[in-house]
N, C-alpha and C. Protein backbone atom coordinates (compact mmCIF):
# COMPACT_ATOMS: atom_id res chain seq x y z
N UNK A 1 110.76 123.64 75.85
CA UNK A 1 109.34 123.59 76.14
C UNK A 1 108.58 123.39 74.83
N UNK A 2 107.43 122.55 75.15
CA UNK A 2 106.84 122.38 73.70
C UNK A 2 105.81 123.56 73.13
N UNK A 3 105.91 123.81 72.25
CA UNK A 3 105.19 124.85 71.51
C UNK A 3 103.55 124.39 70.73
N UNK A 4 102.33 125.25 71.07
CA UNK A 4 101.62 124.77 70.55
C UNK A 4 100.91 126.12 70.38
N UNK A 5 99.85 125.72 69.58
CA UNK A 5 99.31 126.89 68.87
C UNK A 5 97.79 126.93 68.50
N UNK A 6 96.91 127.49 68.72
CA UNK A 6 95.60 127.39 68.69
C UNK A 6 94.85 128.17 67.11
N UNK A 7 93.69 127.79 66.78
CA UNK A 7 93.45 128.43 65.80
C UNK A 7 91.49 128.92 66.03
N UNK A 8 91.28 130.05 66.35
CA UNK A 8 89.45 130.02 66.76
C UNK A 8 88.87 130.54 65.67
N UNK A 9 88.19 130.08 64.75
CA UNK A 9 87.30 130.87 63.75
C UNK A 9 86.37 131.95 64.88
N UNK A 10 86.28 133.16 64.59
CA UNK A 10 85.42 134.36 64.86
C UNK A 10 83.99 134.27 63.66
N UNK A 11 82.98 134.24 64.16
CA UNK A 11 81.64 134.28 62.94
C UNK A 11 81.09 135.80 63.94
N UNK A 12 81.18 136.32 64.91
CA UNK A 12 81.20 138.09 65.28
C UNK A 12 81.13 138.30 66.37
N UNK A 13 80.64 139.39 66.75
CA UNK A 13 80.95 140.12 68.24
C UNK A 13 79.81 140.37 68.76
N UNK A 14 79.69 140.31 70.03
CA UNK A 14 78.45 140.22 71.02
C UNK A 14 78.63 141.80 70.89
N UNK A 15 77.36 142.00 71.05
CA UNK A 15 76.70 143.66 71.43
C UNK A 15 77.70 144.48 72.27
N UNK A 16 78.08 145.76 72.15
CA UNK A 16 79.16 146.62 72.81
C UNK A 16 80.34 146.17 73.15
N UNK A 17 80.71 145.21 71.97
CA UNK A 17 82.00 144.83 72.00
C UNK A 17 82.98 145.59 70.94
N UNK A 18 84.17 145.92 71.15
CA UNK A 18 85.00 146.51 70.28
C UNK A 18 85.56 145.15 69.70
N UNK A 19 86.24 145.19 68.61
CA UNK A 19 86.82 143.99 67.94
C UNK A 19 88.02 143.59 68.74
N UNK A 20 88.84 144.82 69.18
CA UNK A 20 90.20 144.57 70.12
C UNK A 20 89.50 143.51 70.98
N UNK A 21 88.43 143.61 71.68
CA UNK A 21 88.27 142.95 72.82
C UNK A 21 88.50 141.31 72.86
N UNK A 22 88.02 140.78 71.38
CA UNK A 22 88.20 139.34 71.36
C UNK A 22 89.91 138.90 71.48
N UNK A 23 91.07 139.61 70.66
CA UNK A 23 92.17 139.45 70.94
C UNK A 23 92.82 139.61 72.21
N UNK A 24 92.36 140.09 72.88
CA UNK A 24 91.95 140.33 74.16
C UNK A 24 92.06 139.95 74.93
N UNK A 25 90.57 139.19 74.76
CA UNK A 25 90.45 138.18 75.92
C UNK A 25 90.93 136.92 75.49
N UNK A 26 91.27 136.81 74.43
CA UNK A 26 91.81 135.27 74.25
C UNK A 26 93.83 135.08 74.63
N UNK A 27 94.13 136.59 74.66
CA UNK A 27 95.66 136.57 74.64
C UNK A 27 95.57 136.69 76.89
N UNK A 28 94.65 137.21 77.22
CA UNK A 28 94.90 137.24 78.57
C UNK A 28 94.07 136.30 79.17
N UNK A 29 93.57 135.44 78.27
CA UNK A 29 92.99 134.25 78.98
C UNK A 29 94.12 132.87 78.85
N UNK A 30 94.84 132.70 77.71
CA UNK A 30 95.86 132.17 77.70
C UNK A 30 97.01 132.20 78.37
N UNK A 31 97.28 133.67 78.84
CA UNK A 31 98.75 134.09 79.15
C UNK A 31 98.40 134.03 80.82
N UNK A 32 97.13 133.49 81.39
CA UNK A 32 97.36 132.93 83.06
C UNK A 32 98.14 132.01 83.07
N UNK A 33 98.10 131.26 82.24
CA UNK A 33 98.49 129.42 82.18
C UNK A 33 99.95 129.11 81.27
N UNK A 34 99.98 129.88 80.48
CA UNK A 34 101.74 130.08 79.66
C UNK A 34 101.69 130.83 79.26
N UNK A 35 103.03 130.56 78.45
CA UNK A 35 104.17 132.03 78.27
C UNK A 35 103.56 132.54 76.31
N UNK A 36 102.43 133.13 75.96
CA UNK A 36 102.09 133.18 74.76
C UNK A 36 102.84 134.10 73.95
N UNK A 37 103.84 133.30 73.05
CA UNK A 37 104.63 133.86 72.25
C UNK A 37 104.54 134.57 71.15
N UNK A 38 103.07 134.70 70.43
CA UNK A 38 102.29 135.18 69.41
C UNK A 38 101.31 135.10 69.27
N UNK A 39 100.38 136.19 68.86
CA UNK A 39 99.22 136.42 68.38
C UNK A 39 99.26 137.14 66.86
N UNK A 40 98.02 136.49 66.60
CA UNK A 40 97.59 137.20 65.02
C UNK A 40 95.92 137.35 64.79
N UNK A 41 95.73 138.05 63.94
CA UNK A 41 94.17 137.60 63.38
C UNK A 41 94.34 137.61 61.60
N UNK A 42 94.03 136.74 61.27
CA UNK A 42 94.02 136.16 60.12
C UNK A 42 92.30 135.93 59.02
N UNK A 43 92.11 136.04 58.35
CA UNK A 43 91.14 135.92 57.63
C UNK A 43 91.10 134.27 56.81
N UNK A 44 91.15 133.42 57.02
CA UNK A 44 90.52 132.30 56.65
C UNK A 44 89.40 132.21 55.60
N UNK A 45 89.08 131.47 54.63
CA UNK A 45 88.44 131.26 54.35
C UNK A 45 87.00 132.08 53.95
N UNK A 46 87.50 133.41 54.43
CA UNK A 46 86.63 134.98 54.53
C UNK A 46 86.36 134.51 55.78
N UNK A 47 86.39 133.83 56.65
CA UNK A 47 86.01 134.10 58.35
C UNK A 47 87.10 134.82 59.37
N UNK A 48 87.14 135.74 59.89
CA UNK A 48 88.36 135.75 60.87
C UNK A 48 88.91 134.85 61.64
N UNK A 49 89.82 134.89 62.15
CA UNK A 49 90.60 133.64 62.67
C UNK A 49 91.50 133.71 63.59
N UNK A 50 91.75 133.78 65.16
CA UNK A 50 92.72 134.02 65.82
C UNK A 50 93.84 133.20 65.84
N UNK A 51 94.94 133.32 66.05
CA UNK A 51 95.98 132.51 66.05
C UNK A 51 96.83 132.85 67.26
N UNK A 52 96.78 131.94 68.16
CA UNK A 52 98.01 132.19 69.25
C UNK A 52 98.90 131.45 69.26
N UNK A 53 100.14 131.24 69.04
CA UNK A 53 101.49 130.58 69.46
C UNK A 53 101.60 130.28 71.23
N UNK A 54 101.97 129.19 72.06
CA UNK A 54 102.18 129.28 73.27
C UNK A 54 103.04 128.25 73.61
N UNK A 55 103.48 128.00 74.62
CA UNK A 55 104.55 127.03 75.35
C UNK A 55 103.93 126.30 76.59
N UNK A 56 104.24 125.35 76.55
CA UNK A 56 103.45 124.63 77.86
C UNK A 56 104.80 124.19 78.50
N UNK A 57 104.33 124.00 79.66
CA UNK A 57 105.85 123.64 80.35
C UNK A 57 105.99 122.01 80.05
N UNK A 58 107.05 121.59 80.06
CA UNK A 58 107.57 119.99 79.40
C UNK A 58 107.48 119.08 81.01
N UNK A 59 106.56 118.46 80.36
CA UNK A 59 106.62 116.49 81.76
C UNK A 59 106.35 115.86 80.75
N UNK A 60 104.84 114.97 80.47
CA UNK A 60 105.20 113.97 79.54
C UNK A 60 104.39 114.29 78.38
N UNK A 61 104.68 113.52 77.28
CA UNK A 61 103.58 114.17 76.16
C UNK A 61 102.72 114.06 75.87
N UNK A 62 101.95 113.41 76.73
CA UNK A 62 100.39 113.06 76.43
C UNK A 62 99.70 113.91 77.81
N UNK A 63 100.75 114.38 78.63
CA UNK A 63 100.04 116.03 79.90
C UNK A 63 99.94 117.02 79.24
N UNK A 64 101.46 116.93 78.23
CA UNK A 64 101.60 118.43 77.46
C UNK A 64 100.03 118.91 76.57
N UNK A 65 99.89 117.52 75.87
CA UNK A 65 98.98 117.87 75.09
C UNK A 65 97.30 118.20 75.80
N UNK A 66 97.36 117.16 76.67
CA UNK A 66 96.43 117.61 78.00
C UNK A 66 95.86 118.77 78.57
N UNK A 67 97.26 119.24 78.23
CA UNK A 67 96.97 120.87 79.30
C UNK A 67 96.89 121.67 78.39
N UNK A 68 97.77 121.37 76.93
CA UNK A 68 97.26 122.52 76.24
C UNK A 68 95.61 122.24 75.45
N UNK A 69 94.98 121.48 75.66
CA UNK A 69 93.81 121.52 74.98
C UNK A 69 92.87 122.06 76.08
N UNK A 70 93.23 122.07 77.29
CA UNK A 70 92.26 122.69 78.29
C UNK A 70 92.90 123.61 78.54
N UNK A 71 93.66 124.45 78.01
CA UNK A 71 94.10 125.95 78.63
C UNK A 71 93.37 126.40 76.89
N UNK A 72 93.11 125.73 76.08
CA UNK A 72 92.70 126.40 74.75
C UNK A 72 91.28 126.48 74.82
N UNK A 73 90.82 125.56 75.54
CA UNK A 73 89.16 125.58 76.51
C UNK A 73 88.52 126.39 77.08
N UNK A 74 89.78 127.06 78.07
CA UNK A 74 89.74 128.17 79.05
C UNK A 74 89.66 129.44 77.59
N UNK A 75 90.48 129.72 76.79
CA UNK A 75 91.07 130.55 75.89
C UNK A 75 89.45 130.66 75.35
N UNK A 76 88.88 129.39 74.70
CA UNK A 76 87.41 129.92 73.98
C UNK A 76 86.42 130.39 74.94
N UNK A 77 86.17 129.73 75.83
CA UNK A 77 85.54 130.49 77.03
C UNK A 77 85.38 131.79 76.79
N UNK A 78 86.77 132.28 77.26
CA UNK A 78 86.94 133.89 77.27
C UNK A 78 86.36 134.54 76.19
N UNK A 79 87.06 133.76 75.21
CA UNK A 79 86.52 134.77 73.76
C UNK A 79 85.00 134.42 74.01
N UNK A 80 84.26 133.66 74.12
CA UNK A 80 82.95 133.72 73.81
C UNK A 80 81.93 134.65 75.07
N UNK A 81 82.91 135.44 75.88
CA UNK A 81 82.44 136.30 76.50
C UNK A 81 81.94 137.80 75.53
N UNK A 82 82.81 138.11 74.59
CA UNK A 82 82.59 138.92 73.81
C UNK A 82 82.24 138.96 72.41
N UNK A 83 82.28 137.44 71.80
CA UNK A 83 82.60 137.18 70.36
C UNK A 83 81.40 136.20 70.44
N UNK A 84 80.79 135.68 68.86
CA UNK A 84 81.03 134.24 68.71
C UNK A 84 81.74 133.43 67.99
N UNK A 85 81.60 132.26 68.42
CA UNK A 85 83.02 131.75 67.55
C UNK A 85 82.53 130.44 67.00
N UNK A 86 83.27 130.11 66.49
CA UNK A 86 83.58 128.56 65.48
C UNK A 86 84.18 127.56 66.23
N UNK A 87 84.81 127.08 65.17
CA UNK A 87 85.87 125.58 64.92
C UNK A 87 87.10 126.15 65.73
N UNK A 88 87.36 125.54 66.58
CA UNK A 88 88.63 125.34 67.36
C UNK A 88 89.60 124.42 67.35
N UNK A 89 91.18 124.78 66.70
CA UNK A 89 92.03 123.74 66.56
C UNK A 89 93.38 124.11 67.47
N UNK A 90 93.57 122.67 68.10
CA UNK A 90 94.75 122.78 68.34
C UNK A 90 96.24 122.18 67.94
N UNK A 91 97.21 123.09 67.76
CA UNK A 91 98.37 121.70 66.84
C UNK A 91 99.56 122.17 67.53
N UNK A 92 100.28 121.21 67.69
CA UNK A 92 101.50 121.34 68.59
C UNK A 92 102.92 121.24 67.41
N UNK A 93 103.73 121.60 67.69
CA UNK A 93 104.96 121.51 66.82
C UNK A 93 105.45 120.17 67.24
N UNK A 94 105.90 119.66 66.29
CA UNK A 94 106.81 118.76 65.84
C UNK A 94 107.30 118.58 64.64
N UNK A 95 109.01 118.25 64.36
CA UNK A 95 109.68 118.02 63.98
C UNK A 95 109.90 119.23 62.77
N UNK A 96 109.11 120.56 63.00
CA UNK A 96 109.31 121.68 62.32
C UNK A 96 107.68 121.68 61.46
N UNK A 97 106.88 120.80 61.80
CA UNK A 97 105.53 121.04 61.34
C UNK A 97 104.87 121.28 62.47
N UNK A 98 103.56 121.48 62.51
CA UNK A 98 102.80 122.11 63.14
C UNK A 98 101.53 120.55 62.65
N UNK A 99 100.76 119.71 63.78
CA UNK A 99 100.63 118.43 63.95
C UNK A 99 99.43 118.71 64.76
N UNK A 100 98.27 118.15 64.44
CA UNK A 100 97.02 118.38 65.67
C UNK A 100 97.24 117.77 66.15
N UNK A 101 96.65 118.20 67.62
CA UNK A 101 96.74 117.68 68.78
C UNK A 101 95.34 116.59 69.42
């Protein structure tokens, strides 16, 4: 299965939000749609930064990439229920690099 991986700059958190909540909602807004193999939060650039690892199921590679840019759609959604956010990237593995999508 192909592996792809999202990256959301965080710039902060909506009113009566705990910080857990953005990891949160972005790991159980992802994990309707695939199997999310990792999460992180990372500091970038001094901005926070989520990072999820995920798997899309394999047909052809221009669906794969398809579905994972609209399940990463669905993913900012969520977070921007509690957060606000930034720059959204998505990059899929290949050939042992990590390749936008």
């Amino acid at each position: 299965m192909p592996s792809f991986q999202t990256r959301l700059k965080i710039t902060g958190l909506k009113p009566g939000n705990p910080p857990e909540a953005v990891m949160a909602a972005a790991v159980e807004a992802l994990g309707t749609r695939h199997h999310v193999e990792a999460n992180q939060l990372e500091i970038a650039g001094g901005v926070p930064q989520l990072n999820l690892r995920f798997l899309v199921d394999a047909t052809a590679y221009a669906a794969e990439n398809s579905r994972a840019l609209e399940s990463a759609a669905l993913m900012r959604d969520a977070v921007e229920r509690v957060a606000v956010t930034g720059n959204l990237t998505v990059l899929r593995r290949n050939r042992g690099r990590w390749a936008p999508v």
